[in-house]
C-alpha atoms as a PDB file:
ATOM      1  CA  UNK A   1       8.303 -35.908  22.884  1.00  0.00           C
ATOM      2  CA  UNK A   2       7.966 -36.003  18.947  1.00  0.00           C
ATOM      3  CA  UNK A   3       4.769 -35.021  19.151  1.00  0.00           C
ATOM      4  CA  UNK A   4       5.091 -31.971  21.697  1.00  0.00           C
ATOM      5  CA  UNK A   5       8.062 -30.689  18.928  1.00  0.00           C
ATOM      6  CA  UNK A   6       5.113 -30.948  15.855  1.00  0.00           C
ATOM      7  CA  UNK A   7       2.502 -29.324  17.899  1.00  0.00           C
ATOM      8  CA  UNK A   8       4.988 -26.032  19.265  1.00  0.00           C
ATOM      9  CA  UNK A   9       6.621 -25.556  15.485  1.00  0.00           C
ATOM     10  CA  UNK A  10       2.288 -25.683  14.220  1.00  0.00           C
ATOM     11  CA  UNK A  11       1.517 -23.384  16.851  1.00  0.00           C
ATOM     12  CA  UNK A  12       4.799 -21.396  15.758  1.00  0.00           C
ATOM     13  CA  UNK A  13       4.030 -21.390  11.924  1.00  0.00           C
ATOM     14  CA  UNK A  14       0.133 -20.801  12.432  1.00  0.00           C
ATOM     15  CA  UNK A  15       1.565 -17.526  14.759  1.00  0.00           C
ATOM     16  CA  UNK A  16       3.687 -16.334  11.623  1.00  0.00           C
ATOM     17  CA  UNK A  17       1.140 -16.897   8.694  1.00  0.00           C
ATOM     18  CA  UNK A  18      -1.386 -14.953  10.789  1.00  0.00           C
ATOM     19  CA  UNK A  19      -0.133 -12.575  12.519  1.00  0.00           C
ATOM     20  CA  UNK A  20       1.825 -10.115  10.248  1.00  0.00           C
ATOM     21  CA  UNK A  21       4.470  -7.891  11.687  1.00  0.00           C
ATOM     22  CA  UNK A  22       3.070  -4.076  12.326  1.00  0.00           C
ATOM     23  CA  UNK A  23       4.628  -1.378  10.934  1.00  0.00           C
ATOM     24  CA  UNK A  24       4.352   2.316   9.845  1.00  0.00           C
ATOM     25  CA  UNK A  25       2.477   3.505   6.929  1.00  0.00           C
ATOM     26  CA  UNK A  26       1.256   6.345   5.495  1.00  0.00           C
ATOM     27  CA  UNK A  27      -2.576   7.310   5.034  1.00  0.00           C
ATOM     28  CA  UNK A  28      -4.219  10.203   3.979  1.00  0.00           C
ATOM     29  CA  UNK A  29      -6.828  11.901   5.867  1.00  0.00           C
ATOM     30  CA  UNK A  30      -9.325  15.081   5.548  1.00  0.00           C
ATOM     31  CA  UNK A  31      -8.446  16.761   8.916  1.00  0.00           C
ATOM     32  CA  UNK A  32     -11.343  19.774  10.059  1.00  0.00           C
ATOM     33  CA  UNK A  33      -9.316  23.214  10.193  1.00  0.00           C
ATOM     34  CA  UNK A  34     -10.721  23.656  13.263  1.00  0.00           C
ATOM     35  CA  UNK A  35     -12.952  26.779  13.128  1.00  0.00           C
ATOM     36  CA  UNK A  36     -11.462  27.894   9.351  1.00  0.00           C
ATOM     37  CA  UNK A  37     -14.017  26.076   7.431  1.00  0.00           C
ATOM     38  CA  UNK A  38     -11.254  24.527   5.705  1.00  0.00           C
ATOM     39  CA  UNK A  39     -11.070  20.580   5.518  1.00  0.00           C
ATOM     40  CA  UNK A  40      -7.346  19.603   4.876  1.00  0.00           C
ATOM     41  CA  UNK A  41      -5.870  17.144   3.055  1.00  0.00           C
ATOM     42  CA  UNK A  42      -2.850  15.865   5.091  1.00  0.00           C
ATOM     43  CA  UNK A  43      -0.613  12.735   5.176  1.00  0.00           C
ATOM     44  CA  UNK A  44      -0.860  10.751   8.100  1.00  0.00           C
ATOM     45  CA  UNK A  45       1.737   7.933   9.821  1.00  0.00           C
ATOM     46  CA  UNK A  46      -0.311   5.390  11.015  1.00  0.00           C
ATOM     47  CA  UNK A  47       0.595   2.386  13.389  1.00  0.00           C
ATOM     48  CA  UNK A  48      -1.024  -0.639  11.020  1.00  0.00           C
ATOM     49  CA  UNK A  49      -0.698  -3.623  13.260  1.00  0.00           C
ATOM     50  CA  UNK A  50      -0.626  -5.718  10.361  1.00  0.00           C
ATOM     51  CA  UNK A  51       2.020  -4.451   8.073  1.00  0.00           C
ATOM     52  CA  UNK A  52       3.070  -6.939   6.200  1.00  0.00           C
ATOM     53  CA  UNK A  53      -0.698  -9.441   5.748  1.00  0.00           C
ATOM     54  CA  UNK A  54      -1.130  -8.475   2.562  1.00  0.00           C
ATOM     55  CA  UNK A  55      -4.318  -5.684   3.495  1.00  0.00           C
ATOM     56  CA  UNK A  56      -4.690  -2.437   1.852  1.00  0.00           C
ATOM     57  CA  UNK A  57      -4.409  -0.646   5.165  1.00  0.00           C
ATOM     58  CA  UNK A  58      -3.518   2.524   3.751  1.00  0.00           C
ATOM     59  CA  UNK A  59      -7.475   2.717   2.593  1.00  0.00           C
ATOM     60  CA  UNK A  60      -8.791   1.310   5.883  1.00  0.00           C
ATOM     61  CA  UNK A  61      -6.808   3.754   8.063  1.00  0.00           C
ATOM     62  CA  UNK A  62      -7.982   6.507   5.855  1.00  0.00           C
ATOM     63  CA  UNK A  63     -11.086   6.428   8.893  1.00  0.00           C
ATOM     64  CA  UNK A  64      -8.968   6.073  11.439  1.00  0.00           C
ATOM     65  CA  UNK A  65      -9.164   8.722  14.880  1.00  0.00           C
ATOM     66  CA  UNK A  66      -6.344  11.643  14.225  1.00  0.00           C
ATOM     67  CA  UNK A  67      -6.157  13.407  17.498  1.00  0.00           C
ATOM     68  CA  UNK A  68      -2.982  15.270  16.736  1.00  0.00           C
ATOM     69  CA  UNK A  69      -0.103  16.110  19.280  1.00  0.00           C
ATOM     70  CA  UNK A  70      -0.247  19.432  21.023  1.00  0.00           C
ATOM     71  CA  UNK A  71       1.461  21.658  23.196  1.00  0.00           C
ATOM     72  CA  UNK A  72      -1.843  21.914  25.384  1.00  0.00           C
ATOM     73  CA  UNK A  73      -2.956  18.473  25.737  1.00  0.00           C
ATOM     74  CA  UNK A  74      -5.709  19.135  28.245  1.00  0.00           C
ATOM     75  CA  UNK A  75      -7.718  20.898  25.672  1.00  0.00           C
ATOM     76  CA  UNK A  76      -6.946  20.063  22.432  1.00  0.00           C
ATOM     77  CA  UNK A  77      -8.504  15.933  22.791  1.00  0.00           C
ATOM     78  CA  UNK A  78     -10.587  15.680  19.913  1.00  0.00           C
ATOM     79  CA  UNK A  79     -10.824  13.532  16.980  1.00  0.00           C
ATOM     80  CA  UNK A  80     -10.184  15.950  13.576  1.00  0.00           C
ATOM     81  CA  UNK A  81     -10.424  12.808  11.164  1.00  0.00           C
ATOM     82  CA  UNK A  82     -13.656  14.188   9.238  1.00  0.00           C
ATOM     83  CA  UNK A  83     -14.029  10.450   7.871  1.00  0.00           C
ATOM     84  CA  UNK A  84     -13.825   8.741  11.397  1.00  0.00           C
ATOM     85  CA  UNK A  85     -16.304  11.083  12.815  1.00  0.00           C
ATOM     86  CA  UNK A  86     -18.729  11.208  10.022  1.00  0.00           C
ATOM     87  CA  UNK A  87     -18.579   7.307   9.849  1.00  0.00           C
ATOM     88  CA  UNK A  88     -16.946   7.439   6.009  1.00  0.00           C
ATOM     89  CA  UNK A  89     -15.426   4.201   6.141  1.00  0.00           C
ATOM     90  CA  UNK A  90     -13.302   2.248   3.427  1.00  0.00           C
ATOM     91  CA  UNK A  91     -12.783  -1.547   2.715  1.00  0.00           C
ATOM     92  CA  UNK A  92     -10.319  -3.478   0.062  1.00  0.00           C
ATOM     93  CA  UNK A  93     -10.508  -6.613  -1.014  1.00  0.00           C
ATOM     94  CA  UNK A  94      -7.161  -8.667   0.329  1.00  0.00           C
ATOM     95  CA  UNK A  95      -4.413  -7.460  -1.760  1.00  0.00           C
ATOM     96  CA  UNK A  96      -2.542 -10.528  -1.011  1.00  0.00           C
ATOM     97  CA  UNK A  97      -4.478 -13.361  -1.949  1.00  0.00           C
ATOM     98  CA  UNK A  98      -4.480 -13.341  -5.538  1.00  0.00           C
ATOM     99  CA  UNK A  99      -7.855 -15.787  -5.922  1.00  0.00           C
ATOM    100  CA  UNK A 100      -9.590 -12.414  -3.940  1.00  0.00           C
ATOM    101  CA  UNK A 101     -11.650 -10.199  -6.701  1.00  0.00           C
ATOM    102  CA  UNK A 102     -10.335  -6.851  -6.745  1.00  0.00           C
ATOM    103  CA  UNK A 103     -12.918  -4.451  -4.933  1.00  0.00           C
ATOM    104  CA  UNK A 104     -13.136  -1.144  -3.384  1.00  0.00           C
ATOM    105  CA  UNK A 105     -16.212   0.119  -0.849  1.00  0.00           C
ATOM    106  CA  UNK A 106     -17.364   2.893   0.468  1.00  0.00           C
ATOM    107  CA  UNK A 107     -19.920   2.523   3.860  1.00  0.00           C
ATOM    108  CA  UNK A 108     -21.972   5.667   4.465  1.00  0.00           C
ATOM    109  CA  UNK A 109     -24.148   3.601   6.112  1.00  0.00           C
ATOM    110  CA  UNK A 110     -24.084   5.697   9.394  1.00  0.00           C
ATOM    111  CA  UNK A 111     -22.677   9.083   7.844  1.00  0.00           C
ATOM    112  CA  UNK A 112     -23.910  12.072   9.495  1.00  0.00           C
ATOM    113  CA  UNK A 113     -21.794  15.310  10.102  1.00  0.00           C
ATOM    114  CA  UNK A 114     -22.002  17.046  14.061  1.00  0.00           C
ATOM    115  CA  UNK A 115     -22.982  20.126  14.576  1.00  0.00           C
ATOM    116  CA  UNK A 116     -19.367  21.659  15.396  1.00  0.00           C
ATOM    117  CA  UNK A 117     -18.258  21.256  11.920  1.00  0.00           C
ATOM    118  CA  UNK A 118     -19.324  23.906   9.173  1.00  0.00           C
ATOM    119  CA  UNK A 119     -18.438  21.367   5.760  1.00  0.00           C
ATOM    120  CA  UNK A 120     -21.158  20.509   3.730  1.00  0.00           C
ATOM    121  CA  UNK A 121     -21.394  16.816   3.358  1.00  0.00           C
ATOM    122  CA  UNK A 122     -20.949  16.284  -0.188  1.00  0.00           C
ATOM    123  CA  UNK A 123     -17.388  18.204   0.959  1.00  0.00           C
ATOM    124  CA  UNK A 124     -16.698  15.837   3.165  1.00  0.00           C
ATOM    125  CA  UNK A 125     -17.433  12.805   0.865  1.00  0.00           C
ATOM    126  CA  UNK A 126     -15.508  14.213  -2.015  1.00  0.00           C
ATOM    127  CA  UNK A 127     -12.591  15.284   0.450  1.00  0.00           C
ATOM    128  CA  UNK A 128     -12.677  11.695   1.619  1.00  0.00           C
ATOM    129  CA  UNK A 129     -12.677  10.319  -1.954  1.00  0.00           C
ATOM    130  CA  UNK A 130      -9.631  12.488  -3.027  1.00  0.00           C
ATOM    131  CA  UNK A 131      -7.679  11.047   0.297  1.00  0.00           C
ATOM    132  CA  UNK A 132      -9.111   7.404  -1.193  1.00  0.00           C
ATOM    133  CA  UNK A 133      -7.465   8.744  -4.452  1.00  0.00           C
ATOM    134  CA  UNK A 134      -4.323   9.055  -2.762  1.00  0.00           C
ATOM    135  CA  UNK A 135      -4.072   6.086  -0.653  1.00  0.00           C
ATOM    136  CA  UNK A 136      -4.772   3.776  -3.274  1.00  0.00           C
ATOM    137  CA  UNK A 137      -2.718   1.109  -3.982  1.00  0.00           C
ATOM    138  CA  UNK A 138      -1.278   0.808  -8.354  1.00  0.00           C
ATOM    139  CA  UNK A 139      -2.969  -2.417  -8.244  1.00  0.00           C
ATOM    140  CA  UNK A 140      -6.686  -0.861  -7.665  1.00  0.00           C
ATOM    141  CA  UNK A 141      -6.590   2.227  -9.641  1.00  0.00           C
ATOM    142  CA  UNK A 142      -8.722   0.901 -12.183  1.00  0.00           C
ATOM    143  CA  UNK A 143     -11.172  -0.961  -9.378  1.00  0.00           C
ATOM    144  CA  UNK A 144     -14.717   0.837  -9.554  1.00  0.00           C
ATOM    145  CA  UNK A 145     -16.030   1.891  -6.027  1.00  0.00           C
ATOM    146  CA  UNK A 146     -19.126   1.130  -4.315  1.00  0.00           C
ATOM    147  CA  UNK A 147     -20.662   1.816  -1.902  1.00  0.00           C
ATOM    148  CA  UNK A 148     -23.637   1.382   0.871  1.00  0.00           C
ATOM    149  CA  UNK A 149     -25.552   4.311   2.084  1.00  0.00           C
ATOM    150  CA  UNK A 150     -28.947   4.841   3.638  1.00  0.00           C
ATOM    151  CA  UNK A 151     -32.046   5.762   1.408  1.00  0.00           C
ATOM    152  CA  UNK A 152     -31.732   9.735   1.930  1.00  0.00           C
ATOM    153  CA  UNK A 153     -28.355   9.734   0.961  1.00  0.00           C
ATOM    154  CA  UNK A 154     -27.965   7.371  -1.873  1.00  0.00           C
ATOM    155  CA  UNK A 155     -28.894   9.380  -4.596  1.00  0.00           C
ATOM    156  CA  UNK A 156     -26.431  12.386  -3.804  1.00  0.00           C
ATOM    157  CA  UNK A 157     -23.477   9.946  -2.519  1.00  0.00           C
ATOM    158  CA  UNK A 158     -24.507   7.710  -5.694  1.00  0.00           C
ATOM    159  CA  UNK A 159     -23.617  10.844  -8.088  1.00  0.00           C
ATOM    160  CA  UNK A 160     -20.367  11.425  -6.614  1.00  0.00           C
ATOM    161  CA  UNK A 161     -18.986   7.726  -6.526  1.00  0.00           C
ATOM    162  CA  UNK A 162     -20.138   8.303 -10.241  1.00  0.00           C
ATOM    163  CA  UNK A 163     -17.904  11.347 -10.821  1.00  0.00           C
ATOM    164  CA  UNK A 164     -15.380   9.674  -8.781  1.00  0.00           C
ATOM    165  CA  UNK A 165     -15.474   6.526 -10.816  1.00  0.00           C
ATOM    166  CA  UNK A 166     -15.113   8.498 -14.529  1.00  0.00           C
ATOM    167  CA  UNK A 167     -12.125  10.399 -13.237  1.00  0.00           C
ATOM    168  CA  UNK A 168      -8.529   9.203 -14.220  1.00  0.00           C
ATOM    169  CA  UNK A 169      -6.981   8.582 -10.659  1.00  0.00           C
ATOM    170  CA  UNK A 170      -3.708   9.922 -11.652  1.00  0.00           C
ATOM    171  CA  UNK A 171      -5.543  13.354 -11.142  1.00  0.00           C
ATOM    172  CA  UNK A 172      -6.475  15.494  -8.509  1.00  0.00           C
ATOM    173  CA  UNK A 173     -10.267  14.476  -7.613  1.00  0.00           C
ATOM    174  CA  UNK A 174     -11.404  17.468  -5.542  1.00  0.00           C
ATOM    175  CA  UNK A 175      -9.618  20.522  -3.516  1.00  0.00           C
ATOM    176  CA  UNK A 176     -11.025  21.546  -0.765  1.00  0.00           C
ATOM    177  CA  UNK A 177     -12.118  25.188  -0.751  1.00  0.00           C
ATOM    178  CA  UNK A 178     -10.086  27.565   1.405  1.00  0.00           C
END
């Protein structure tokens, strides 16, 4: 009997040190203006299903799908997350272990921009990098990014995460054109 009581309050604490509670945050994402050649800058509620682990979610979610609510659902079904569907994606290093070196990435590994949208990519990266800007966490301001990107876009990607890196982060990286 002693032994059944140990093994449900393990499984119980092992449950609660791993699981997090979720909860709402807020992201930012460049959203495509669909058809205005604008990229937007907006703040987005996101459903992080780990809330409370200690994860900089805000800067993962910053790639997450945004198809947004509408009043005609049976046309309006597609993702406007410019990050998510150019395959700009962002990783943190655990903000809640404190052993954990302090990092920030950028994958642009499989970027590529469709066809339907009219932004140039270094737009799109910058765009992505000011929503970066603004998800960030106090404790990683000063954290240099990196990032991974194929040969033909490293140099061009590598220039920007340059800029990017010299700017002060209390300041507006880049404005989308309108």
């Amino acid at each position: 009997m002693e032994i059944r009581v140990i093994l449900f309050s393990l499984i119980g604490f092992l449950h609660a040190a791993y699981a997090g509670e979720s909860a709402l945050i807020t992201t930012y994402q460049p959203l495509d203006g669909l058809g205005s050649d604008s990229i937007y800058i907006v703040s987005v509620t996101c459903h992080d299903w780990n809330g409370h682990a200690g994860q900089a979610s805000s800067i993962q979610l910053i790639s997450a799908k945004n198809v947004p609510p509408t009043n005609n659902p049976k046309e309006a079904t597609e993702d406007l997350n410019l990050a998510s569907v150019c395959g700009v994606h962002f990783y943190a290093s655990d903000l809640g272990d404190p052993e954990a070196p302090l990092e920030l990435i950028m994958d642009v590994t499989k970027f590529s921009v469709p066809k339907r949208f009219g932004h140039s990519p270094e737009e799109i990266v910058r765009a992505c990098l000011e929503c970066l800007r603004l998800a960030m966490p106090d404790k990683l301001r000063k954290t240099p990014l990196t990032f991974r990107a194929v040969d033909k876009n490293a140099q061009w990607v590598g220039e920007i995460v340059r800029q990017f890196n010299a700017h002060d982060r209390k300041k507006v990286f880049h404005t989308p054109a309108r």
